[in-house]
Structure formats: C-alpha cells, structure tokens
Protein backbone atom coordinates (compact mmCIF):
# COMPACT_ATOMS: atom_id res chain seq x y z
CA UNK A 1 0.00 0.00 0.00
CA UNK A 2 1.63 3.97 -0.84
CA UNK A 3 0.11 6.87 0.39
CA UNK A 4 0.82 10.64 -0.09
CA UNK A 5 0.92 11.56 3.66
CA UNK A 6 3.52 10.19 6.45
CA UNK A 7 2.43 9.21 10.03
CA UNK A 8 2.84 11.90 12.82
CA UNK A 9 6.00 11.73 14.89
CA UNK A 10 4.13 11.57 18.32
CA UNK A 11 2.33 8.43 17.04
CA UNK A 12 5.71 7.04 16.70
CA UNK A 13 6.40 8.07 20.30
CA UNK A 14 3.47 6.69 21.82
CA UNK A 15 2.73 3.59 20.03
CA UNK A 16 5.15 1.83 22.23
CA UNK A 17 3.20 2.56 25.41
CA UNK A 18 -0.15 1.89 24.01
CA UNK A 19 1.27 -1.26 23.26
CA UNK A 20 2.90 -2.51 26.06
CA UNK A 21 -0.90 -1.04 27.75
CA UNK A 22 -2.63 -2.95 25.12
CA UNK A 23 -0.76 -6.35 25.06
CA UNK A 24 -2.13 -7.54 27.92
CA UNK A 25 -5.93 -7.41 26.70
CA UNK A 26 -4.67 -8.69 23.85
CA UNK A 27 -3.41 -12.00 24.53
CA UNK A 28 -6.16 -12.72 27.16
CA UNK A 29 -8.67 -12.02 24.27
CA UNK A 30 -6.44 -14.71 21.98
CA UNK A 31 -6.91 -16.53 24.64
CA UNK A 32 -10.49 -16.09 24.93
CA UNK A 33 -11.47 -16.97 21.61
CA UNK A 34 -8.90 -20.14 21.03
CA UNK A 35 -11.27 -21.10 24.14
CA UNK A 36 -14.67 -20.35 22.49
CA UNK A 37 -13.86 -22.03 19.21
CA UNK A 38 -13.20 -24.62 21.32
CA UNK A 39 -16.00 -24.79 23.31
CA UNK A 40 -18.59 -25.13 20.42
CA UNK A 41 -17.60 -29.24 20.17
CA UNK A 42 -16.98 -30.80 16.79
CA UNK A 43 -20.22 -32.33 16.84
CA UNK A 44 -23.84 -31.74 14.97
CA UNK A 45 -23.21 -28.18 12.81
CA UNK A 46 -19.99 -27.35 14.13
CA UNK A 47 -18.49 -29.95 12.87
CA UNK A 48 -19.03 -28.66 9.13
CA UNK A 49 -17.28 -25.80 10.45
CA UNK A 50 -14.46 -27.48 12.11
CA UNK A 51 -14.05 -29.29 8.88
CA UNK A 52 -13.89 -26.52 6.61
CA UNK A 53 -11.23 -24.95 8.55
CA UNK A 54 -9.09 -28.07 9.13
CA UNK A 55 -9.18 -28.95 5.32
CA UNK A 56 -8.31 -25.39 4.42
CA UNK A 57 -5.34 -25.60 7.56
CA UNK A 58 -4.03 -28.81 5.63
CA UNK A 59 -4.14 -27.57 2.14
CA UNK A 60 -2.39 -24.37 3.20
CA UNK A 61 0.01 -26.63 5.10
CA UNK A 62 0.44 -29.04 1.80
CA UNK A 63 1.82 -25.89 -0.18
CA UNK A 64 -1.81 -25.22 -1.85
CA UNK A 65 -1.20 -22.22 -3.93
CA UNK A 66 -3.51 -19.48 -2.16
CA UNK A 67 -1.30 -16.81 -2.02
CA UNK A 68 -2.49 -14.97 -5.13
CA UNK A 69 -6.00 -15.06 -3.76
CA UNK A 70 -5.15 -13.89 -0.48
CA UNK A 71 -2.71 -10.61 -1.68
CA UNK A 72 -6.40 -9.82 -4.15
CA UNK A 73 -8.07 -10.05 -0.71
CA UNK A 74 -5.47 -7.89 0.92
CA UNK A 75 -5.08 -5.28 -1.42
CA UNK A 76 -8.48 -4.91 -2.13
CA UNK A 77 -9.53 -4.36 1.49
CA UNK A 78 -6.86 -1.64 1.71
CA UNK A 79 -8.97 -0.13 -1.22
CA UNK A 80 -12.64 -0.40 0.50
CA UNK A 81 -10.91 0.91 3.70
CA UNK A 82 -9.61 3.86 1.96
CA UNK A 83 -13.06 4.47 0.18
CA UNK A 84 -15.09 3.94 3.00
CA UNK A 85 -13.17 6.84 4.72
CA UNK A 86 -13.54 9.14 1.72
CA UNK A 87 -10.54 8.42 0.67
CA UNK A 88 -9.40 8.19 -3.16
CA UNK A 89 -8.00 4.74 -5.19
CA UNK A 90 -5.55 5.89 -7.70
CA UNK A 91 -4.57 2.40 -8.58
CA UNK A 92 -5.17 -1.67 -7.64
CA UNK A 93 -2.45 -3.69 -8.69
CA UNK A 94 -2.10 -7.70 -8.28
CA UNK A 95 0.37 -9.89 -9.82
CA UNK A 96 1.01 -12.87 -8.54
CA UNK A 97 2.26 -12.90 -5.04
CA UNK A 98 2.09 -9.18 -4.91
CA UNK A 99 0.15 -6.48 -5.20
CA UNK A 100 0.08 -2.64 -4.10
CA UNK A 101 -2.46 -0.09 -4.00
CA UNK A 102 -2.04 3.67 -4.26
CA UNK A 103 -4.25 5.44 -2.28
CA UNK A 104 -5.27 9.66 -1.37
CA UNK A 105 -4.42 9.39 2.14
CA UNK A 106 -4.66 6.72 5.03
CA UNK A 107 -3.97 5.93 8.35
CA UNK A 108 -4.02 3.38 11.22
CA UNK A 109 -7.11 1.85 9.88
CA UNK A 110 -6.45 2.06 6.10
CA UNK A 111 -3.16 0.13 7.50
CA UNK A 112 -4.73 -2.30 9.22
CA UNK A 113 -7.97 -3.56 7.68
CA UNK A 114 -6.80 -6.31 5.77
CA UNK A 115 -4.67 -7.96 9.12
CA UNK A 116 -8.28 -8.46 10.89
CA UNK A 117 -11.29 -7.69 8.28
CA UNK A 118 -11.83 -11.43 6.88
CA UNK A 119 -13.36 -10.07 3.34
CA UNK A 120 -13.75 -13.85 2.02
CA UNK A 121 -15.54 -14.57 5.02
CA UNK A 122 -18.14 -11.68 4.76
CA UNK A 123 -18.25 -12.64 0.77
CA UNK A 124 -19.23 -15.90 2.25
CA UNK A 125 -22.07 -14.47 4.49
CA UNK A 126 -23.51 -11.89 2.06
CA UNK A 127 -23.56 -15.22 -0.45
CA UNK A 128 -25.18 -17.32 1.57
CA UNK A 129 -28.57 -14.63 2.39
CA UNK A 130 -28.42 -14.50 -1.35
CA UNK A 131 -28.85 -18.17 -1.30
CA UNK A 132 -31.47 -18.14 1.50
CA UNK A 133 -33.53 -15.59 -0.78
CA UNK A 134 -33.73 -17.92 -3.69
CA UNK A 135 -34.55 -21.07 -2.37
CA UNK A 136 -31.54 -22.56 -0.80
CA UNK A 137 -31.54 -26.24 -0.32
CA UNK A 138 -31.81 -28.28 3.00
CA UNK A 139 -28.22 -28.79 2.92
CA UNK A 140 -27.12 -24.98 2.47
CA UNK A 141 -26.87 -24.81 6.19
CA UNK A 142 -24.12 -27.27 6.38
CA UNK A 143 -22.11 -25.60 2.78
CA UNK A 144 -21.99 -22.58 4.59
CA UNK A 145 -20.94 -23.70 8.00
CA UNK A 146 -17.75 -25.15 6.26
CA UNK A 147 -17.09 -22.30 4.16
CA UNK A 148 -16.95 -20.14 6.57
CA UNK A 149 -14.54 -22.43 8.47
CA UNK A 150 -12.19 -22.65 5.51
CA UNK A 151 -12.48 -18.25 4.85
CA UNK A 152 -11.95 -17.88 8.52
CA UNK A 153 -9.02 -19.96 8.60
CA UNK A 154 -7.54 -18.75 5.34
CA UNK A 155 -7.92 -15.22 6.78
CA UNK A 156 -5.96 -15.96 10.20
CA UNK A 157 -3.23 -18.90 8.34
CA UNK A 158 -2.53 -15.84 6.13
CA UNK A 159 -2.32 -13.13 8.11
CA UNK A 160 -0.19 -14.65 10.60
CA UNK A 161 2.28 -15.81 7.86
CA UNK A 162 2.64 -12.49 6.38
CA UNK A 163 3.29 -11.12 9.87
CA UNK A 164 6.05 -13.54 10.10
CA UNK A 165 7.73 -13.73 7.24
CA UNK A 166 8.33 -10.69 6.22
CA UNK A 167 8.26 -7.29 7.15
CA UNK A 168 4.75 -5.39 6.21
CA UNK A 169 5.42 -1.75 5.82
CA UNK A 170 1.58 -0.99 6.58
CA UNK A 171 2.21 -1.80 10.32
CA UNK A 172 4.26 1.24 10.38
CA UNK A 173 1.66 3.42 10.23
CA UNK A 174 0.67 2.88 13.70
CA UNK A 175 4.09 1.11 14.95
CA UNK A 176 4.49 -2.22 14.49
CA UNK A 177 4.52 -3.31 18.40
CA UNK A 178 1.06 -1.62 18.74
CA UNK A 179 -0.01 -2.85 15.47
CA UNK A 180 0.34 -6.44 16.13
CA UNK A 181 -1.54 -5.66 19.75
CA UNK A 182 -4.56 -4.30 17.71
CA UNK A 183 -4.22 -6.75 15.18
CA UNK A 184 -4.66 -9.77 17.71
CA UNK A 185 -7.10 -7.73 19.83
CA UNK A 186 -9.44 -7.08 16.48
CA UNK A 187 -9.07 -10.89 15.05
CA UNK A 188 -9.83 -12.34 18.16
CA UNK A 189 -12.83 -9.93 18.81
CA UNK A 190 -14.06 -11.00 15.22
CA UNK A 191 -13.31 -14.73 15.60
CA UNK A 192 -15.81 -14.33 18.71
CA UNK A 193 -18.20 -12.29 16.95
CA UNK A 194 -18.81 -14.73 13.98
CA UNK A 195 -18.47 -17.72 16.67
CA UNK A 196 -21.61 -16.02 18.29
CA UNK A 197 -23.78 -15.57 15.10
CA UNK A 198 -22.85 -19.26 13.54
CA UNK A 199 -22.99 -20.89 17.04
CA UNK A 200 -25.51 -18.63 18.98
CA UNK A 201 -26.12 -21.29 22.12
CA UNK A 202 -22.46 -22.07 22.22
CA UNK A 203 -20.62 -19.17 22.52
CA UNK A 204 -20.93 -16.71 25.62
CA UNK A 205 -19.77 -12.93 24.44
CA UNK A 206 -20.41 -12.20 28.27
CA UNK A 207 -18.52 -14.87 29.59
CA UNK A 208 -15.49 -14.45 27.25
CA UNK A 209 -15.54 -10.67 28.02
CA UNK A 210 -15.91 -11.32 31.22
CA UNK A 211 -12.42 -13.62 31.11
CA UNK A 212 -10.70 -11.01 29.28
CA UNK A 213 -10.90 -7.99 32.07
CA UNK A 214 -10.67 -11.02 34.80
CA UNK A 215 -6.82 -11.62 32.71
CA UNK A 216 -6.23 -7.77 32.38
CA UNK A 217 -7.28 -6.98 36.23
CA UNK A 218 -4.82 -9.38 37.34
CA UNK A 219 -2.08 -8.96 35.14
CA UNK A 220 -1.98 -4.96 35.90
CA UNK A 221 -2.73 -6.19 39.86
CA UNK A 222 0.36 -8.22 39.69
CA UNK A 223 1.88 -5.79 38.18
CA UNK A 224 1.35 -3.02 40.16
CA UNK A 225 2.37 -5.22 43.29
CA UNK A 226 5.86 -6.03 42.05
CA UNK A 227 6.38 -2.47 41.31
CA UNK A 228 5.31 -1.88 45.28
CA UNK A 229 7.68 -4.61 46.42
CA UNK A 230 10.59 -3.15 44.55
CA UNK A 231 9.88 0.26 45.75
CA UNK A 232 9.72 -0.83 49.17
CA UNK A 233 12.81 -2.91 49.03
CA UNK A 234 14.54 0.28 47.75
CA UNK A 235 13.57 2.46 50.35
C-alpha cells in the first residue's frame, strides 16, 4: 500500500506505550477466543465448520497455492478501507504474489484492515442470504458452515504468515509493536463475533468478556504489586 501523507511523529512516540498497555488485553482475548472455538464441540453443525477450517489448515500446510488469492483479498480491502473513509484509489495492482495499492491518504485503519477484516468470510455471508432468498436447499446450512470455516481460517493462516515472514510496511503506520496488539485484539474480537452468530447457544460474548478484564485486572494487579515490592525494598 503507498500513500501521499507520512504518520505523525508523536504516534511514533506513543505507540510503544499503548502497546505494552494494550498487550495484555490482547493476549487474554487470543486466549479467549482459542477457548470459544473450542467450546462449540466438533459435533452436529460445528463440525461442518471445524471441517472446513481443518481442510483449508491442511491444504495451506500441503503448499496449496492461495497466495495470489489472499494478496487480491489484501489489497483490495486496503482499497474499500480507503473508500469507506472518503478516501481516493488511484490504482489496484495484483500480480502474482504481490500487489500494491495507491491510495489519497490513510492511516491506522487504512493500515490495518486487511490484518483483521476477513473479506472472504463476509463474501461468504452476504452469499449465503443470497442463497437463502432464492430457495436454498436443505443442505445450504451445512455448505456454509464449512465455508466459513475454511475463509476464517484462510484469513488468520494468512495473516499470521505475512506477519512472520516478512516485514509489512503498513504496520508502520501505527508502529508495528502496537499494530500487532490491535491486530490480535481485532481478530480475536471477530473470531468471537462470527463464533456467536454461527454458534448462537455455544458461545458466551459475556462470559469471554468477562475472562478477558478477569486476565487484564490481574495482570496490571500483579503488576502493580511487584512495582510496590521493589519500591519498598529500595527504600
């Protein structure tokens, strides 16, 4: 992704606290929703779901050529990020294994949105109401449930590869300690989210919440009591 405008210097100052503030929440939220996905069993419906992720997981693992699709997804989420801000797309380039877009302005979000918005997974929802509307057979249900496994797990296989292999200039924008905070905070909120609409009487939003400031409470109480024992031990 170019822009025409460079990040402020006091974001570059800053994003290193708000991401050693953030980090916590963010890894008891990871946390969280590893235990949700969990908790919905691989039996009845979920385990159309379960499926479609674990075949996608293998394939990816096997050296299935996806990466063309996913840089199309990843680019072109930059794009709808940019426009849905009001922002202008000068150009949308994919070849291959890369791909760039050249945009008016962006930011933090612009950035970010293709690290945490699963587009192939919302193509897969809006599809299936379209479906639904014209008649969609008994089995659509269970089609659904396992594409949305496979997009989900597409979406987090490829982020998380990107973020390791190579350096992504877009996490720049925001810094890339407090990028990859947000980032795991935002998939992990969204892996919950879409647990809760596919799986409505498995998954707890209240509960997991509920976990996450339990993890953050403690980890700042703990924190805050070391810092207390060391001052003391000074004095």
């Amino acid at each position: 992704m170019s822009r025409k405008r460079r990040s402020p210097a006091w974001r570059a100052a800053a994003s290193p606290v708000a991401a050693a503030v953030l980090a916590p929440t963010a890894g008891a939220a990871l946390f969280a929703a590893a235990r949700s996905t969990a908790d919905i069993g691989a039996q009845g419906e979920a385990s159309w779901f379960l499926g479609g992720a674990a075949a996608l997981s293998f394939a990816h693992l096997a050296g299935a050529a996806f990466r063309p699709l996913y840089v199309f997804a990843h680019e072109l989420t930059h794009a709808l990020a940019a426009w849905a801000g009001g922002g202008k797309v000068y150009a949308f380039v994919v070849k291959g294994d890369s791909g760039r877009v050249d945009l008016s302005h962006a930011g933090p979000f612009v950035a970010l949105a293709p690290y945490w918005v699963p587009l192939y997974a919302l193509a897969c929802a809006g599809a299936y109401r379209v479906w639904l509307w014209y008649g969609a057979p008994p089995w659509s249900r269970q089609a659904f449930l396992a594409a949305m496994g496979a997009a989900l797990a597409f979406h987090l296989l490829h982020t998380a590869r990107s973020l390791w292999q190579t350096h992504q200039s877009d996490l720049d924008e925001a810094g890339p300690a407090l990028s990859l905070a947000l980032i795991a905070l935002l998939n992990s909120a969204v892996l919950l989210a879409a647990l809760k609409c596919l799986f409505p009487d498995r998954v707890s939003l209240g509960a997991a919440f509920a976990a996450v400031s339990a993890a953050t409470a403690a980890f700042w109480g703990g924190a805050a009591a070391l810092v207390r024992a060391a001052l003391a031990a000074a004095a």
